[in-house]
C-alpha atoms as a PDB file:
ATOM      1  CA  UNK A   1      63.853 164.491 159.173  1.00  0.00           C
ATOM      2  CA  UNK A   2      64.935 167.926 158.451  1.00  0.00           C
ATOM      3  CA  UNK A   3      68.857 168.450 157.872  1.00  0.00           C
ATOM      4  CA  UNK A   4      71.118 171.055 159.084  1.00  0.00           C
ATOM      5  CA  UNK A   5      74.413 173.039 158.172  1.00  0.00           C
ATOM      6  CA  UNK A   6      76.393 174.065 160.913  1.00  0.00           C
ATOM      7  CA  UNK A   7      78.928 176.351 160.028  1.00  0.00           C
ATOM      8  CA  UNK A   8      81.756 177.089 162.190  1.00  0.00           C
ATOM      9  CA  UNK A   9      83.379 180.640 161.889  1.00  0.00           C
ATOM     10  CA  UNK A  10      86.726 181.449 163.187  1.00  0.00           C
ATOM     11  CA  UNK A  11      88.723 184.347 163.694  1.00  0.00           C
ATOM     12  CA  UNK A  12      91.374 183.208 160.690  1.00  0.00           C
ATOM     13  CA  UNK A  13      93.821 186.620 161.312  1.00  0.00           C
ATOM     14  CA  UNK A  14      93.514 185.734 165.205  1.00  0.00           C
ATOM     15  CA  UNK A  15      93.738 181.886 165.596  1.00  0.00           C
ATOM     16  CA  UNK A  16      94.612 180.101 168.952  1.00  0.00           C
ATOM     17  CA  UNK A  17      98.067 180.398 169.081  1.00  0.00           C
ATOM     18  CA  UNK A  18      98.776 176.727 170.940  1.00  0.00           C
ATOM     19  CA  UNK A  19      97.266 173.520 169.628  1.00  0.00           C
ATOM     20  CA  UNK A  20      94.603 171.532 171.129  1.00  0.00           C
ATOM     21  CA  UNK A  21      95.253 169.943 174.390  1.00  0.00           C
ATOM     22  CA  UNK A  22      94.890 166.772 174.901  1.00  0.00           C
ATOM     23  CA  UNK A  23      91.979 166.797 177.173  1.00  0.00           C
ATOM     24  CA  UNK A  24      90.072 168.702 173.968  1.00  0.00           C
ATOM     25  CA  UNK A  25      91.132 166.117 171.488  1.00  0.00           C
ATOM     26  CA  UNK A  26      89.708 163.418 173.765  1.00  0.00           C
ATOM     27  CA  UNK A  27      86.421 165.138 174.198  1.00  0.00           C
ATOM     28  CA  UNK A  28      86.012 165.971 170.737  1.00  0.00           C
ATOM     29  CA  UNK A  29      86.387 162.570 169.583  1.00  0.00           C
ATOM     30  CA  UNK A  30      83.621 161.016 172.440  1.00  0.00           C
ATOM     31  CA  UNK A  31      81.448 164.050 171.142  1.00  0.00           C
ATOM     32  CA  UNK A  32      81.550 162.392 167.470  1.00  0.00           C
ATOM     33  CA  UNK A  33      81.169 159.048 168.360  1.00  0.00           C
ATOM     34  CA  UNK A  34      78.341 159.928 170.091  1.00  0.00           C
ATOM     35  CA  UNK A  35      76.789 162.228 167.715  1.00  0.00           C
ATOM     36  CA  UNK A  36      77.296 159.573 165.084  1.00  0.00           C
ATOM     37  CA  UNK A  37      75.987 156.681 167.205  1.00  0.00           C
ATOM     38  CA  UNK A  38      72.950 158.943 167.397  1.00  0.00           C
ATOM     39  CA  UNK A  39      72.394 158.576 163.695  1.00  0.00           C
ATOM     40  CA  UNK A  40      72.779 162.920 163.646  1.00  0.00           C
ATOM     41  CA  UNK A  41      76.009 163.361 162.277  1.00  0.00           C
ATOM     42  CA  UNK A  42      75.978 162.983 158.746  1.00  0.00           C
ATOM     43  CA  UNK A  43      79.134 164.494 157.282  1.00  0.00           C
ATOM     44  CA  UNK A  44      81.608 167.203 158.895  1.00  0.00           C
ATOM     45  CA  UNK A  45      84.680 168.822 157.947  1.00  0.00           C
ATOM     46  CA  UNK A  46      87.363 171.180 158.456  1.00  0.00           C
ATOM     47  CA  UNK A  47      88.216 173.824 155.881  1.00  0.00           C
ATOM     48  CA  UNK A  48      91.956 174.900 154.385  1.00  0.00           C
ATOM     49  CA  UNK A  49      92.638 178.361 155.275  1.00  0.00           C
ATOM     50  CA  UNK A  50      91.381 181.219 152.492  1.00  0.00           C
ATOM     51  CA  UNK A  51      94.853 181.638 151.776  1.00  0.00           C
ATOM     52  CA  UNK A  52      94.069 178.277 149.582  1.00  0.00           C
ATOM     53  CA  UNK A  53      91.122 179.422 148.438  1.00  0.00           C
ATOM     54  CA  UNK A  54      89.082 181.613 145.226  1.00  0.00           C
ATOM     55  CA  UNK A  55      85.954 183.521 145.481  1.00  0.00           C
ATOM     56  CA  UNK A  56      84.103 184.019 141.753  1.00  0.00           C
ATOM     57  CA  UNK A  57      81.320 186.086 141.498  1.00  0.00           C
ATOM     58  CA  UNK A  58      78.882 186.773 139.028  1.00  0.00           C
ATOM     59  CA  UNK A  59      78.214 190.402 138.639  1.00  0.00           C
ATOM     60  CA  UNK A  60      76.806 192.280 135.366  1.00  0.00           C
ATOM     61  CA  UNK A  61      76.580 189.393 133.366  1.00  0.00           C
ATOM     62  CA  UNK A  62      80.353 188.944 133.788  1.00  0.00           C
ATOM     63  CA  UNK A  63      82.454 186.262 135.974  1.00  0.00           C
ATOM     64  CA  UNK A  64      85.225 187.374 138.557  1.00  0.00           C
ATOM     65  CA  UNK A  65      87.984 185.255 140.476  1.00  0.00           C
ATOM     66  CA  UNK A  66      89.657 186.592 143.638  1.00  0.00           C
ATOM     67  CA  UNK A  67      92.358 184.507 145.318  1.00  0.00           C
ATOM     68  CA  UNK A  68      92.824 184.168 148.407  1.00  0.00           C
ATOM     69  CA  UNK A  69      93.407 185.138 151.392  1.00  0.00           C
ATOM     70  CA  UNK A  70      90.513 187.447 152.108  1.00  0.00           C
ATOM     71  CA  UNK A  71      91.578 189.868 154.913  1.00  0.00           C
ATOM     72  CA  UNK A  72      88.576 191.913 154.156  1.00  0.00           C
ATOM     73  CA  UNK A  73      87.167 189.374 156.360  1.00  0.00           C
ATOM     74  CA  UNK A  74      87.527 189.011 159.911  1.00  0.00           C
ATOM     75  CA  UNK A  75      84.879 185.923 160.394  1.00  0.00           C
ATOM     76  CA  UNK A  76      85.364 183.068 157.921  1.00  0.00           C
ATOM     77  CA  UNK A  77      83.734 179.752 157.968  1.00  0.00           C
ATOM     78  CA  UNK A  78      86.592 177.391 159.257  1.00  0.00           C
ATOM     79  CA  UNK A  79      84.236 174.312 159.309  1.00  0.00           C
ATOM     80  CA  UNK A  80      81.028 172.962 158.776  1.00  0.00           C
ATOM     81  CA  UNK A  81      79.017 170.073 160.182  1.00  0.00           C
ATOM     82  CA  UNK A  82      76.028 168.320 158.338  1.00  0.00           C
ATOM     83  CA  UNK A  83      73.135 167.592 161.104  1.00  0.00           C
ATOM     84  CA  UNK A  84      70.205 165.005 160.714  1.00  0.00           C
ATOM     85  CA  UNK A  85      67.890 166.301 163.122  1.00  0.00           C
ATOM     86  CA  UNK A  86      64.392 165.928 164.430  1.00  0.00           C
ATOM     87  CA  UNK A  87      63.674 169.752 164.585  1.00  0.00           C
ATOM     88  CA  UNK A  88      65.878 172.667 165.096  1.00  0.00           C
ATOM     89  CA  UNK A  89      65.990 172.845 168.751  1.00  0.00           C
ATOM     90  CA  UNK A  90      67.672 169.629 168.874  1.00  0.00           C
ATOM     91  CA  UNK A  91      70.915 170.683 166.120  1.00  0.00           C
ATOM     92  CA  UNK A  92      71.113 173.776 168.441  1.00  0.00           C
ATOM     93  CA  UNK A  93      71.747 171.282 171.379  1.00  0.00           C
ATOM     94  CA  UNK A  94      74.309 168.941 169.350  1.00  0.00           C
ATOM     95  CA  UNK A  95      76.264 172.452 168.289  1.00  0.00           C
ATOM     96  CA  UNK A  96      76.057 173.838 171.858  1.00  0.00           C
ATOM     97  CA  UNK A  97      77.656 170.859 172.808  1.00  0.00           C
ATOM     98  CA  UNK A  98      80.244 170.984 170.140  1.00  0.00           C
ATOM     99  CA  UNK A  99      81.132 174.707 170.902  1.00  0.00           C
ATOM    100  CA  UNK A 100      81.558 173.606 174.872  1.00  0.00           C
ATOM    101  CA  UNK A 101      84.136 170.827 174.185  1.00  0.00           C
ATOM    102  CA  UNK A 102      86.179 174.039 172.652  1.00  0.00           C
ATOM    103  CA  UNK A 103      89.209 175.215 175.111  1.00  0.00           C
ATOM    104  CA  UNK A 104      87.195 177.840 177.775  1.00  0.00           C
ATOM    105  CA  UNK A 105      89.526 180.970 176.220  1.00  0.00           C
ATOM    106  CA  UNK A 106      89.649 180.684 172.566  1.00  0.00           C
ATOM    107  CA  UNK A 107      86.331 181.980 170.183  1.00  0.00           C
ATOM    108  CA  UNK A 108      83.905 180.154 168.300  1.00  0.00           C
ATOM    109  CA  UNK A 109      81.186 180.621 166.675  1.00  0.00           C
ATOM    110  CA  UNK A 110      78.241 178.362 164.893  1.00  0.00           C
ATOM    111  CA  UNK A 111      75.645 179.435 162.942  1.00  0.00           C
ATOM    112  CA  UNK A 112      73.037 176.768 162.043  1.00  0.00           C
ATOM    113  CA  UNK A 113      70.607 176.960 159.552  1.00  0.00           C
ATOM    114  CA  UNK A 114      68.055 174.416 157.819  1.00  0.00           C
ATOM    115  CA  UNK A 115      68.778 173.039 154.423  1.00  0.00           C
ATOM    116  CA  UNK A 116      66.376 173.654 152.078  1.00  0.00           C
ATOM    117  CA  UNK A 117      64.769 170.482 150.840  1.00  0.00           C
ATOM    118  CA  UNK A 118      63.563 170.467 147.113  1.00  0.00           C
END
């Protein structure tokens, strides 16, 4: 079965400005259990903020480093979810349901693409 990366992207200069309820927590967590259950979920993580991070680049024949944080960019990838699925259509349907158990006024966005396999 073909795998998927789900990355989450957040707003990281405009973040929710009150934690997660309660009520999100709660849905979150019967979300995962199910996804896992399901034998889909196959690793997923949150990610420090680019304030903790260091972008190298290799440009010219020549390595860079850049420390963190980025404000060049207002979309950075605040998560990432590792999908076992049986075509595309169905890791679309386990990261719309993901982005639903999200608090109705705060943004998120997923972008899912296939992993290339050898």
């Amino acid at each position: 079965m073909p795998r998927y990366l789900t990355m989450i992207r957040i707003d990281e200069q405009n973040p929710p400005t009150e934690n997660p309820s309660p009520e999100l927590s709660e849905r979150m967590g019967a979300l995962f259990e199910e996804i896992t259950k399901a034998g889909v979920m196959l690793d997923t993580a949150g990610l420090t903020p680019t304030s903790e991070g260091t972008r190298i680049t290799w440009s010219g024949g020549n390595l860079s480093y850049v420390d963190g944080p980025f404000t060049e960019s207002k979309e950075v990838v605040g998560g990432y979810a590792i999908l076992q699925a049986k075509d595309k259509a169905e890791a679309l349907e386990w990261t719309k349901r993901f982005l639903q158990v999200h608090e109705k006024h705060w943004t998120v966005t997923a972008e899912v693409r296939e992993i290339a396999e050898g």
